[in-house]
PDB file of N, CA and C in Angstrom:
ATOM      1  N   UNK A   1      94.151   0.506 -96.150  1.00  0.00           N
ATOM      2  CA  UNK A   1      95.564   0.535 -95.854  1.00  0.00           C
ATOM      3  C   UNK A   1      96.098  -0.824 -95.436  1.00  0.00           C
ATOM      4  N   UNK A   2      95.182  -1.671 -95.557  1.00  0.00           N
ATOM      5  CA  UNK A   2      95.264  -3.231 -94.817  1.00  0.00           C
ATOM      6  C   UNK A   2      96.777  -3.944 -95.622  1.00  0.00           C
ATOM      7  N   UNK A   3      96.339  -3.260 -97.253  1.00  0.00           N
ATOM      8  CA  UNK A   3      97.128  -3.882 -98.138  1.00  0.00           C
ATOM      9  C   UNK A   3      98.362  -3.844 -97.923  1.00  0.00           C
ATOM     10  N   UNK A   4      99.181  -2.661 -97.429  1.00  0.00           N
ATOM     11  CA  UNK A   4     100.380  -2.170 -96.974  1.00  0.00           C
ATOM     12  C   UNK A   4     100.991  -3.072 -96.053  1.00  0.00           C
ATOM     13  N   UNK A   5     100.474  -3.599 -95.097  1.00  0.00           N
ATOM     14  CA  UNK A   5     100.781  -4.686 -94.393  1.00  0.00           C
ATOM     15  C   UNK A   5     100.879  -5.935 -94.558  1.00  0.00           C
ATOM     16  N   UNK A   6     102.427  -6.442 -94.194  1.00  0.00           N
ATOM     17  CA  UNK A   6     102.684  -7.714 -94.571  1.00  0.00           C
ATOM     18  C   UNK A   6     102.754  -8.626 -93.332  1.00  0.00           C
ATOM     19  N   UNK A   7     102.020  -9.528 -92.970  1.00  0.00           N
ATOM     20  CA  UNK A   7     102.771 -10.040 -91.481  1.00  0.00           C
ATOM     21  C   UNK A   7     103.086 -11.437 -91.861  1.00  0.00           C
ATOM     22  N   UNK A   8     104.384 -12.243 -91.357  1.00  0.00           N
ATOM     23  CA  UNK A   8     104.390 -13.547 -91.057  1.00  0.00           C
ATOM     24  C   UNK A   8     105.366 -13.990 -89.745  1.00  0.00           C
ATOM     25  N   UNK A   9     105.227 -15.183 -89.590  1.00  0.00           N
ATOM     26  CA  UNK A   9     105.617 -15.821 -88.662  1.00  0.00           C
ATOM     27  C   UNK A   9     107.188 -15.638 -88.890  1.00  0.00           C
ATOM     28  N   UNK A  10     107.993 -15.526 -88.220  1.00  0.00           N
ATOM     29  CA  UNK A  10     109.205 -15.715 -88.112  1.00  0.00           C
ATOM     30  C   UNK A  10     109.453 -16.636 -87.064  1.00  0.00           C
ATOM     31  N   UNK A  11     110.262 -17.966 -87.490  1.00  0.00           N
ATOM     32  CA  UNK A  11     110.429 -19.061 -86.930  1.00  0.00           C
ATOM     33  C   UNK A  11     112.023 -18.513 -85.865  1.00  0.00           C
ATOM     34  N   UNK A  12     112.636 -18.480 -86.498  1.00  0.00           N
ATOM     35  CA  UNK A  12     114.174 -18.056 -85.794  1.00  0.00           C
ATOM     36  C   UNK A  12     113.579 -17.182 -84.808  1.00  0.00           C
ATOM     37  N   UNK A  13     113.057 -16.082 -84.708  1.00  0.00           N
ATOM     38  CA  UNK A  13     112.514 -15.134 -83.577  1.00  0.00           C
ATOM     39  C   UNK A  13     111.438 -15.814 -82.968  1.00  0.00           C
ATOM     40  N   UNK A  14     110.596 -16.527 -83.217  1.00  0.00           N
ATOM     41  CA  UNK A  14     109.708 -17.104 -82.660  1.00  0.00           C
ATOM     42  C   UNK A  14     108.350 -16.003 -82.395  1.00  0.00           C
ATOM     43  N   UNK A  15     107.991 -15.032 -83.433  1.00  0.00           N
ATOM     44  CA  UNK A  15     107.306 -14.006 -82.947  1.00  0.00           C
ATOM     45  C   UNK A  15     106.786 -13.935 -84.261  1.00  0.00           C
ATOM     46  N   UNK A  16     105.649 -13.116 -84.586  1.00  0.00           N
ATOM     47  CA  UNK A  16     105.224 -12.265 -85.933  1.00  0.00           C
ATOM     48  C   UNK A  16     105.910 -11.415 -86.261  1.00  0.00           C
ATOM     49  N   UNK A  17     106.022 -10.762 -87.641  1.00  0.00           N
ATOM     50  CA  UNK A  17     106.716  -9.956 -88.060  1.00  0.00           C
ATOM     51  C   UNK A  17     106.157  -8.940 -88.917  1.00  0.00           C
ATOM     52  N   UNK A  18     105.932  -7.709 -88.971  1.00  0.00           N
ATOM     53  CA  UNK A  18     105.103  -6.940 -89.676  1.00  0.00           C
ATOM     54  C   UNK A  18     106.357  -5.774 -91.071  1.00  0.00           C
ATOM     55  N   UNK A  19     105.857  -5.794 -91.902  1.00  0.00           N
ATOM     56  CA  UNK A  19     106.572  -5.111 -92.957  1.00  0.00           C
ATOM     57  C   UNK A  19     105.632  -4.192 -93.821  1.00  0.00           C
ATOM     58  N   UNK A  20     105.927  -3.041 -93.944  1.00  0.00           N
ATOM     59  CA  UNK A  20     105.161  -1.850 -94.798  1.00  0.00           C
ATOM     60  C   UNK A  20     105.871  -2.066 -95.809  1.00  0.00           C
ATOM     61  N   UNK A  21     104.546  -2.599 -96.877  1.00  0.00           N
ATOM     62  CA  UNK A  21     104.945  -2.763 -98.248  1.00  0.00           C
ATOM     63  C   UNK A  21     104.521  -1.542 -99.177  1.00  0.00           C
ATOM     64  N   UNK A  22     104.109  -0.560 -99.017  1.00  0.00           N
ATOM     65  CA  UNK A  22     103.802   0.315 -99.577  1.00  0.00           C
ATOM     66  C   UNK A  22     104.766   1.689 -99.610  1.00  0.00           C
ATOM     67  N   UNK A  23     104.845   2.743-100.129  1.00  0.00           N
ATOM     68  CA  UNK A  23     105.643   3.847-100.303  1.00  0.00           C
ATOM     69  C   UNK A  23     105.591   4.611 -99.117  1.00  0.00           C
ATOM     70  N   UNK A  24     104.544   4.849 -99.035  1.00  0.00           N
ATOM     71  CA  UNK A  24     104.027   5.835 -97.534  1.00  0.00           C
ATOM     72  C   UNK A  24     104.382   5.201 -96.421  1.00  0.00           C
ATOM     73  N   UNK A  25     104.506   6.279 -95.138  1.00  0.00           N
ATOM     74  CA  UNK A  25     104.791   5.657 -93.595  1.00  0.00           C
ATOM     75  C   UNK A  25     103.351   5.452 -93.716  1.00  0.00           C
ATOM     76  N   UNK A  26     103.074   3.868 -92.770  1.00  0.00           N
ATOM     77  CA  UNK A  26     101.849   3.893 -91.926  1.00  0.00           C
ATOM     78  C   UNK A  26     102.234   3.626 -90.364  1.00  0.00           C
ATOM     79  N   UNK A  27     101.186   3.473 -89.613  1.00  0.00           N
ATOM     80  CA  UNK A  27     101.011   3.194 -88.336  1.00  0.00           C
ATOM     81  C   UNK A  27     100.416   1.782 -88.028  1.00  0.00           C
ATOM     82  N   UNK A  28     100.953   1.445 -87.356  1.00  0.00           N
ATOM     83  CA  UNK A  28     100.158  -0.489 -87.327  1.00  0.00           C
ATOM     84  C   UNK A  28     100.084  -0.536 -85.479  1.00  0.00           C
ATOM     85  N   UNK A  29      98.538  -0.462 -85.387  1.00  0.00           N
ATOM     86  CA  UNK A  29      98.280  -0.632 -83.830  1.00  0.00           C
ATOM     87  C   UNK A  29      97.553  -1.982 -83.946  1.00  0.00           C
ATOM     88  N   UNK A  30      98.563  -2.831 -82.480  1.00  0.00           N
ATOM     89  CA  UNK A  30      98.049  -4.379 -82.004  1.00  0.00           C
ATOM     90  C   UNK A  30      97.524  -4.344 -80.467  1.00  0.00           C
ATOM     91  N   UNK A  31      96.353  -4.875 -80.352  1.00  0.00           N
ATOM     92  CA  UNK A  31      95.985  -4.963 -79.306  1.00  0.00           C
ATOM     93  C   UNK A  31      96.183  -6.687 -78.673  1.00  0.00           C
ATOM     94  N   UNK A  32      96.747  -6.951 -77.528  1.00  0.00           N
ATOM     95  CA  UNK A  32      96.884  -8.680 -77.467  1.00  0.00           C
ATOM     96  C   UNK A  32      95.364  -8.602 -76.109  1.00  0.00           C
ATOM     97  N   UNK A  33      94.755  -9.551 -76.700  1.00  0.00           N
ATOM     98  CA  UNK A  33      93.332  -9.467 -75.616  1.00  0.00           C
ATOM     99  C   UNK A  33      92.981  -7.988 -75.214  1.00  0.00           C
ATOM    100  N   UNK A  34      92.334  -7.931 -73.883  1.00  0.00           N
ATOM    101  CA  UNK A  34      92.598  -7.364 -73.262  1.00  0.00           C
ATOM    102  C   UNK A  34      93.732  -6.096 -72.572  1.00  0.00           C
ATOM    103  N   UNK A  35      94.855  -6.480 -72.973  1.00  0.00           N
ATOM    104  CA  UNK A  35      96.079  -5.197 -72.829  1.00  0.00           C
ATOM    105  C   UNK A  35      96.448  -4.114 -73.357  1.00  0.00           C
ATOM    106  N   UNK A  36      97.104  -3.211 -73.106  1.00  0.00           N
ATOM    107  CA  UNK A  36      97.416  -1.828 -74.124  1.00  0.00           C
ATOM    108  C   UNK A  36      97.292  -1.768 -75.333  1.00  0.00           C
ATOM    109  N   UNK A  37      97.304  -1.187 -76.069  1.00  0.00           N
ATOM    110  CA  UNK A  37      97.423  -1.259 -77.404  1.00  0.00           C
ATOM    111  C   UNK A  37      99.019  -0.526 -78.025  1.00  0.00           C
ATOM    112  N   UNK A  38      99.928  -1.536 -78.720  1.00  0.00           N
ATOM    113  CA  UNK A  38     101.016  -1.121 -79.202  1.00  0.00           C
ATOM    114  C   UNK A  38     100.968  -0.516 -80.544  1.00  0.00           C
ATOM    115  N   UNK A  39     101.106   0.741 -80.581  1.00  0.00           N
ATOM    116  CA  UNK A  39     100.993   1.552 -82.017  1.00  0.00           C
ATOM    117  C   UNK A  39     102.817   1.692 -82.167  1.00  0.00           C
ATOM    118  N   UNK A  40     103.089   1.136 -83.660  1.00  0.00           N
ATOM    119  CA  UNK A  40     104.384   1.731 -84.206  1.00  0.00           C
ATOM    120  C   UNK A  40     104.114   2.485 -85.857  1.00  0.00           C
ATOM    121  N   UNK A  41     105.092   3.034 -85.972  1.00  0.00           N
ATOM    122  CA  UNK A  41     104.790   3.685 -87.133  1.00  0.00           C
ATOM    123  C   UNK A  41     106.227   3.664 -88.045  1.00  0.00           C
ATOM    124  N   UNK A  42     105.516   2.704 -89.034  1.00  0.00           N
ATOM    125  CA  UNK A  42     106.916   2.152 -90.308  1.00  0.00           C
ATOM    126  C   UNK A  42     107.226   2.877 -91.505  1.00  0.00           C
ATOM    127  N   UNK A  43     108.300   3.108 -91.370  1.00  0.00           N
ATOM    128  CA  UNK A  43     108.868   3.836 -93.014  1.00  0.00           C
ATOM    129  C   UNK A  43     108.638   2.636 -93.978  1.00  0.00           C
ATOM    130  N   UNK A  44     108.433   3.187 -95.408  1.00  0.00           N
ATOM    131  CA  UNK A  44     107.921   2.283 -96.326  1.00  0.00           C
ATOM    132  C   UNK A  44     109.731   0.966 -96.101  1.00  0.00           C
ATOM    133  N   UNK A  45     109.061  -0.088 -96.570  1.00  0.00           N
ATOM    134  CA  UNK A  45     110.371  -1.180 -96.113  1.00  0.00           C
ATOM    135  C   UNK A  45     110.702  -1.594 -95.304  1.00  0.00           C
ATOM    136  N   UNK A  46     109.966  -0.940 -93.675  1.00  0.00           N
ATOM    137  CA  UNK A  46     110.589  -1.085 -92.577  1.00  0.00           C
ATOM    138  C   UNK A  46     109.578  -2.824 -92.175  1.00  0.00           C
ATOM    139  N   UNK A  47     110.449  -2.899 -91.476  1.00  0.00           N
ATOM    140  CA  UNK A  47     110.053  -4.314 -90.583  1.00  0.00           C
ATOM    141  C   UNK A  47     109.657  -4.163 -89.075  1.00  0.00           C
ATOM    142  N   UNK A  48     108.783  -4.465 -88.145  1.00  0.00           N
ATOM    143  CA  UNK A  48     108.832  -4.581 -86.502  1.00  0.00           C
ATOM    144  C   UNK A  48     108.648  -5.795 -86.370  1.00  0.00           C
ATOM    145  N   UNK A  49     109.313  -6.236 -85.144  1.00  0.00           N
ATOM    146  CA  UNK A  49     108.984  -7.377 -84.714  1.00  0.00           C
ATOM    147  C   UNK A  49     108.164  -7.412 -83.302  1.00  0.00           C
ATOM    148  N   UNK A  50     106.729  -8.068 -83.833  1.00  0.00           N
ATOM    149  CA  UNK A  50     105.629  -7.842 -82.644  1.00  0.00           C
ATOM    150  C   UNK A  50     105.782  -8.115 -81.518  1.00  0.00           C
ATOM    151  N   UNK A  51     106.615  -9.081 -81.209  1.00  0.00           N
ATOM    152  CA  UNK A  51     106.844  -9.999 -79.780  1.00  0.00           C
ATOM    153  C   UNK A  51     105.437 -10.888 -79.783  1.00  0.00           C
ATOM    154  N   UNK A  52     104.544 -11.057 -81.216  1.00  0.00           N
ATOM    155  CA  UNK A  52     103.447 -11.703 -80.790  1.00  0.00           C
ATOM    156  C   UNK A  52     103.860 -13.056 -80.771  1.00  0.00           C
ATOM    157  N   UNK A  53     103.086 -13.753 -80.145  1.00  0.00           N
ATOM    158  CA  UNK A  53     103.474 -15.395 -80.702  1.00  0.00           C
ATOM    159  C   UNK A  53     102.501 -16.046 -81.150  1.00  0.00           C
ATOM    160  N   UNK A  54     102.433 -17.531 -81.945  1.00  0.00           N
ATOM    161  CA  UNK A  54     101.986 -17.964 -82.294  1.00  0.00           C
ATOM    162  C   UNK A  54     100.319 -18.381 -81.755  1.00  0.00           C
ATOM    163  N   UNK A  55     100.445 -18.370 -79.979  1.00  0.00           N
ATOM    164  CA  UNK A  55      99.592 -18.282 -79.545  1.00  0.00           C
ATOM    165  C   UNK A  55      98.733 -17.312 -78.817  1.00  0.00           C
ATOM    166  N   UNK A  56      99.096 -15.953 -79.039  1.00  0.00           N
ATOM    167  CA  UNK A  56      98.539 -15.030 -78.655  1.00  0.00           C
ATOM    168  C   UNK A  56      97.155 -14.553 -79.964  1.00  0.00           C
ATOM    169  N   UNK A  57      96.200 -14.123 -79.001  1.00  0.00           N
ATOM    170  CA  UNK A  57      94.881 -13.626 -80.162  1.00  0.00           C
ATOM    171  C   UNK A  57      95.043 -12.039 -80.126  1.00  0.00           C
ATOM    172  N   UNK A  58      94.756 -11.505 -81.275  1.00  0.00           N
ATOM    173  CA  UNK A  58      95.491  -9.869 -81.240  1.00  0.00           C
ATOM    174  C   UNK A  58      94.480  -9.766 -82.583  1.00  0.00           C
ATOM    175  N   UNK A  59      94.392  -8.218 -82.477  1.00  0.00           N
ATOM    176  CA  UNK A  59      93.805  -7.357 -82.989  1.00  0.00           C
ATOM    177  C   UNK A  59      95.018  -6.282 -83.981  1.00  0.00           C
ATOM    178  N   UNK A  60      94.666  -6.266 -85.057  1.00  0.00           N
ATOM    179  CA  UNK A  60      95.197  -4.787 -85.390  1.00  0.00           C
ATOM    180  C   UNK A  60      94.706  -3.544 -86.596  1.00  0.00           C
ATOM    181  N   UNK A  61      94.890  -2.621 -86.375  1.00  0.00           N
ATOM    182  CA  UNK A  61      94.453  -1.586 -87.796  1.00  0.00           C
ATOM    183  C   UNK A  61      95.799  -0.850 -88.100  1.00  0.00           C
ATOM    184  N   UNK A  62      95.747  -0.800 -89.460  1.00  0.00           N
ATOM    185  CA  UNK A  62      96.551  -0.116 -90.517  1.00  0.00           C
ATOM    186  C   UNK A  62      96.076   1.319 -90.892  1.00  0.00           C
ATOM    187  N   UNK A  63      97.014   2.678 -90.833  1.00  0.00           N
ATOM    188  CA  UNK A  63      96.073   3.615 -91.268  1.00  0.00           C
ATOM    189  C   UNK A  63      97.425   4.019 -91.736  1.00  0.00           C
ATOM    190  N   UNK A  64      97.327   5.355 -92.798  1.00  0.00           N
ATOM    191  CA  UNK A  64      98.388   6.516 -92.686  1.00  0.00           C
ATOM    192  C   UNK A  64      99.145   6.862 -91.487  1.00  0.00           C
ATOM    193  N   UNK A  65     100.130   7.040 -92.179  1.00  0.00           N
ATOM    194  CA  UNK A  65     100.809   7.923 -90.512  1.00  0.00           C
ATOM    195  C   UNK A  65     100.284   9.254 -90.284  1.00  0.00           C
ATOM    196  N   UNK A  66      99.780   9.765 -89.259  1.00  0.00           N
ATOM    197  CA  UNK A  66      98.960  10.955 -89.225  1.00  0.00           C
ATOM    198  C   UNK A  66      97.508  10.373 -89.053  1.00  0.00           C
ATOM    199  N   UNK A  67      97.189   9.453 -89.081  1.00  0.00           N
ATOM    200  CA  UNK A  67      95.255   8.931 -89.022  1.00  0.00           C
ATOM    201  C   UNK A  67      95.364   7.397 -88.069  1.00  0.00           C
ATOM    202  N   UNK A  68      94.281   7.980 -87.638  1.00  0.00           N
ATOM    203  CA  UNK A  68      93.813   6.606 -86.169  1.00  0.00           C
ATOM    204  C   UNK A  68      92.529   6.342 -87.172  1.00  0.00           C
ATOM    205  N   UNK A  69      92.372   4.828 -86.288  1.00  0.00           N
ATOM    206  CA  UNK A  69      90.944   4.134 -87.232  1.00  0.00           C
ATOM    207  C   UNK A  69      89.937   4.678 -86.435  1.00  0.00           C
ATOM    208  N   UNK A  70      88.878   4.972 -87.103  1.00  0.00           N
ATOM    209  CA  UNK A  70      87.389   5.055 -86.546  1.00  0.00           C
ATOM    210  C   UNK A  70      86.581   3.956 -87.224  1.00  0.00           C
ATOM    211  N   UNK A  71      86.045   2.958 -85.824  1.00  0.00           N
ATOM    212  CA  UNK A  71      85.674   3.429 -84.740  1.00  0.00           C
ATOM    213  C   UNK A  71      87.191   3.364 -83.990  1.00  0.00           C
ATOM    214  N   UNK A  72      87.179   3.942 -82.888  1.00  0.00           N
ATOM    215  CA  UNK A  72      88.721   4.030 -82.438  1.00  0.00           C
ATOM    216  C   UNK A  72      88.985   2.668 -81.754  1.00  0.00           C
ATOM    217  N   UNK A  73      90.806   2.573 -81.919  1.00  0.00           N
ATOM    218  CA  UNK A  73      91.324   1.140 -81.642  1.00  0.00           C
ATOM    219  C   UNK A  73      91.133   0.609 -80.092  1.00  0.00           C
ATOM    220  N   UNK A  74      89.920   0.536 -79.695  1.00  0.00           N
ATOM    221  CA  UNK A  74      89.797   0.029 -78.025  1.00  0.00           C
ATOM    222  C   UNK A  74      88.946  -1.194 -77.761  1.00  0.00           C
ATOM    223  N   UNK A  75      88.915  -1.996 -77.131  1.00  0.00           N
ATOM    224  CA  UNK A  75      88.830  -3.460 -76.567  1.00  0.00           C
ATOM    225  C   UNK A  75      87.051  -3.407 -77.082  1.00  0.00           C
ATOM    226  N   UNK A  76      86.524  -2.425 -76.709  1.00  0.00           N
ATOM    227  CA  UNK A  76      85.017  -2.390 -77.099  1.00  0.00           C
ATOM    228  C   UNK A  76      84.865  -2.424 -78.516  1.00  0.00           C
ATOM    229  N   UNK A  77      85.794  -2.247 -79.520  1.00  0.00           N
ATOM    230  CA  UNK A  77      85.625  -2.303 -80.905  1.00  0.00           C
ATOM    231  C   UNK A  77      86.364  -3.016 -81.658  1.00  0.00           C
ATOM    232  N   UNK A  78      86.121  -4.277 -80.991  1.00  0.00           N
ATOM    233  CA  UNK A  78      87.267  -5.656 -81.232  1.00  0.00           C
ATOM    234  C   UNK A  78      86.697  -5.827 -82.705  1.00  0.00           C
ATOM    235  N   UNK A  79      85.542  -6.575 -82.203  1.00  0.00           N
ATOM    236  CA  UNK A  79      84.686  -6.915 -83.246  1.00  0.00           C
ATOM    237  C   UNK A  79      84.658  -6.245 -84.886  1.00  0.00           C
ATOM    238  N   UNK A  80      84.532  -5.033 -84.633  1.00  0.00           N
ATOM    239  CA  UNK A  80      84.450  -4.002 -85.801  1.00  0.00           C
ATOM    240  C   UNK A  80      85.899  -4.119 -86.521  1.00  0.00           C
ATOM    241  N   UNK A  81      87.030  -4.349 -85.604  1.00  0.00           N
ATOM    242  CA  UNK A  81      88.032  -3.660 -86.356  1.00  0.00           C
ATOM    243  C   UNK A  81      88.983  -5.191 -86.538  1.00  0.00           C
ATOM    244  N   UNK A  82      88.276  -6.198 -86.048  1.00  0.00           N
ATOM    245  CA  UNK A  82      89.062  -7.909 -86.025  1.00  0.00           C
ATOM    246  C   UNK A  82      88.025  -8.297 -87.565  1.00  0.00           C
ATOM    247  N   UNK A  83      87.068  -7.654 -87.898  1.00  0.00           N
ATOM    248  CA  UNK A  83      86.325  -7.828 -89.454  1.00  0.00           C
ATOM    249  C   UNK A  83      87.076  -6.734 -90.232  1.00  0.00           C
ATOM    250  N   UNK A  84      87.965  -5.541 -89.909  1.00  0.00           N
ATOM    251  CA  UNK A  84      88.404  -4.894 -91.012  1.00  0.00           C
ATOM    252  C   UNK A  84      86.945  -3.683 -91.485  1.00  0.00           C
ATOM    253  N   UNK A  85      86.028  -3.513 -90.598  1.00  0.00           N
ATOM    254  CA  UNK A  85      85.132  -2.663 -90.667  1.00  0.00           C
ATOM    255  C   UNK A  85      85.448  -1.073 -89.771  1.00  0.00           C
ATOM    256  N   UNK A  86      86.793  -0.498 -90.184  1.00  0.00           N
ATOM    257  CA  UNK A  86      87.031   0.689 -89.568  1.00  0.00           C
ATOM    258  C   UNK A  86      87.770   1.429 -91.101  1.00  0.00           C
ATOM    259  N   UNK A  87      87.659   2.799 -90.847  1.00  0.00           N
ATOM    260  CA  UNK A  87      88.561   3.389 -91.823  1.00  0.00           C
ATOM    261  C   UNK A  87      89.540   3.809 -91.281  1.00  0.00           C
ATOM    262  N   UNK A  88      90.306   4.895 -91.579  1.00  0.00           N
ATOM    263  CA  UNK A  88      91.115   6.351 -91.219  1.00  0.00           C
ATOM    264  C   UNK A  88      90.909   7.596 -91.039  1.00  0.00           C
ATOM    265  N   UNK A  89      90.820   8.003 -89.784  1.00  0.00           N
ATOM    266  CA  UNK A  89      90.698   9.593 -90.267  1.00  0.00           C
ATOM    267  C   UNK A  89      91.518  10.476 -89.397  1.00  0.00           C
ATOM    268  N   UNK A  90      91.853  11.510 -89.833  1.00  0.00           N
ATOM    269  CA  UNK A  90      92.668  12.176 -89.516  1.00  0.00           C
ATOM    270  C   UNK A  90      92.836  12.533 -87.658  1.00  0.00           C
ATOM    271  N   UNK A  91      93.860  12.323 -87.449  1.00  0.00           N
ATOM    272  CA  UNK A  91      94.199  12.532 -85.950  1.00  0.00           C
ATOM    273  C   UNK A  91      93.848  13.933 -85.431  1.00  0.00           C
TER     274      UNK A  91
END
C-alpha cells in the first residue's frame, strides 16, 4: 500500500505533505521518535499536512482503511516497519 502514498516537502508550509494517490481510502500512521503515533485516514486525492519538518526522524505505514500493519505500529517495531517489512491485516 506504500505505493498509494505520496509525500513531499512543502516549502510555503514548511512541513511534509502526504497525498493518497490511489482510488481506495487508506490510513497513513507517523510516529516522530519516541511520541504517539498520528493515524489519519485519506479519501483517494486527499492531502494532510504532517506538521513534520524537515528535521524531525519519523516512521510511517500505509494500509487500507479498515487494516493496521502487523507487526503493529509501536516504537519497538521501528526497525521492521522504517525497512517497509510489515503488511496489513484486518483490524
Amino acid at each position: 500500500m506504500e505505493q498509494c502514498k505520496t509525500s513531499r516537502y512543502d516549502y510555503a508550509q514548511g512541513q511534509y505533505v502526504v497525498e493518497n494517490v490511489c482510488d481506495i481510502p487508506i490510513t497513513v500512521q507517523f510516529m516522530v521518535s519516541d511520541q504517539p503515533a498520528v493515524e489519519r485516514r485519506l479519501d483517494p486525492d486527499e492531502t494532510f499536512a504532517t506538521g513534520l519538518r524537515r528535521s524531525d526522524w519519523a516512521i510511517s505505514a500505509t494500509c487500507p482503511d479498515g487494516y493496521v500493519s502487523s507487526p503493529p505500529f509501536l516504537p519497538e517495531n521501528r526497525e521492521a516497519i522504517a525497512a517497509s517489512l510489515y503488511g496489513c491485516v484486518p483490524e
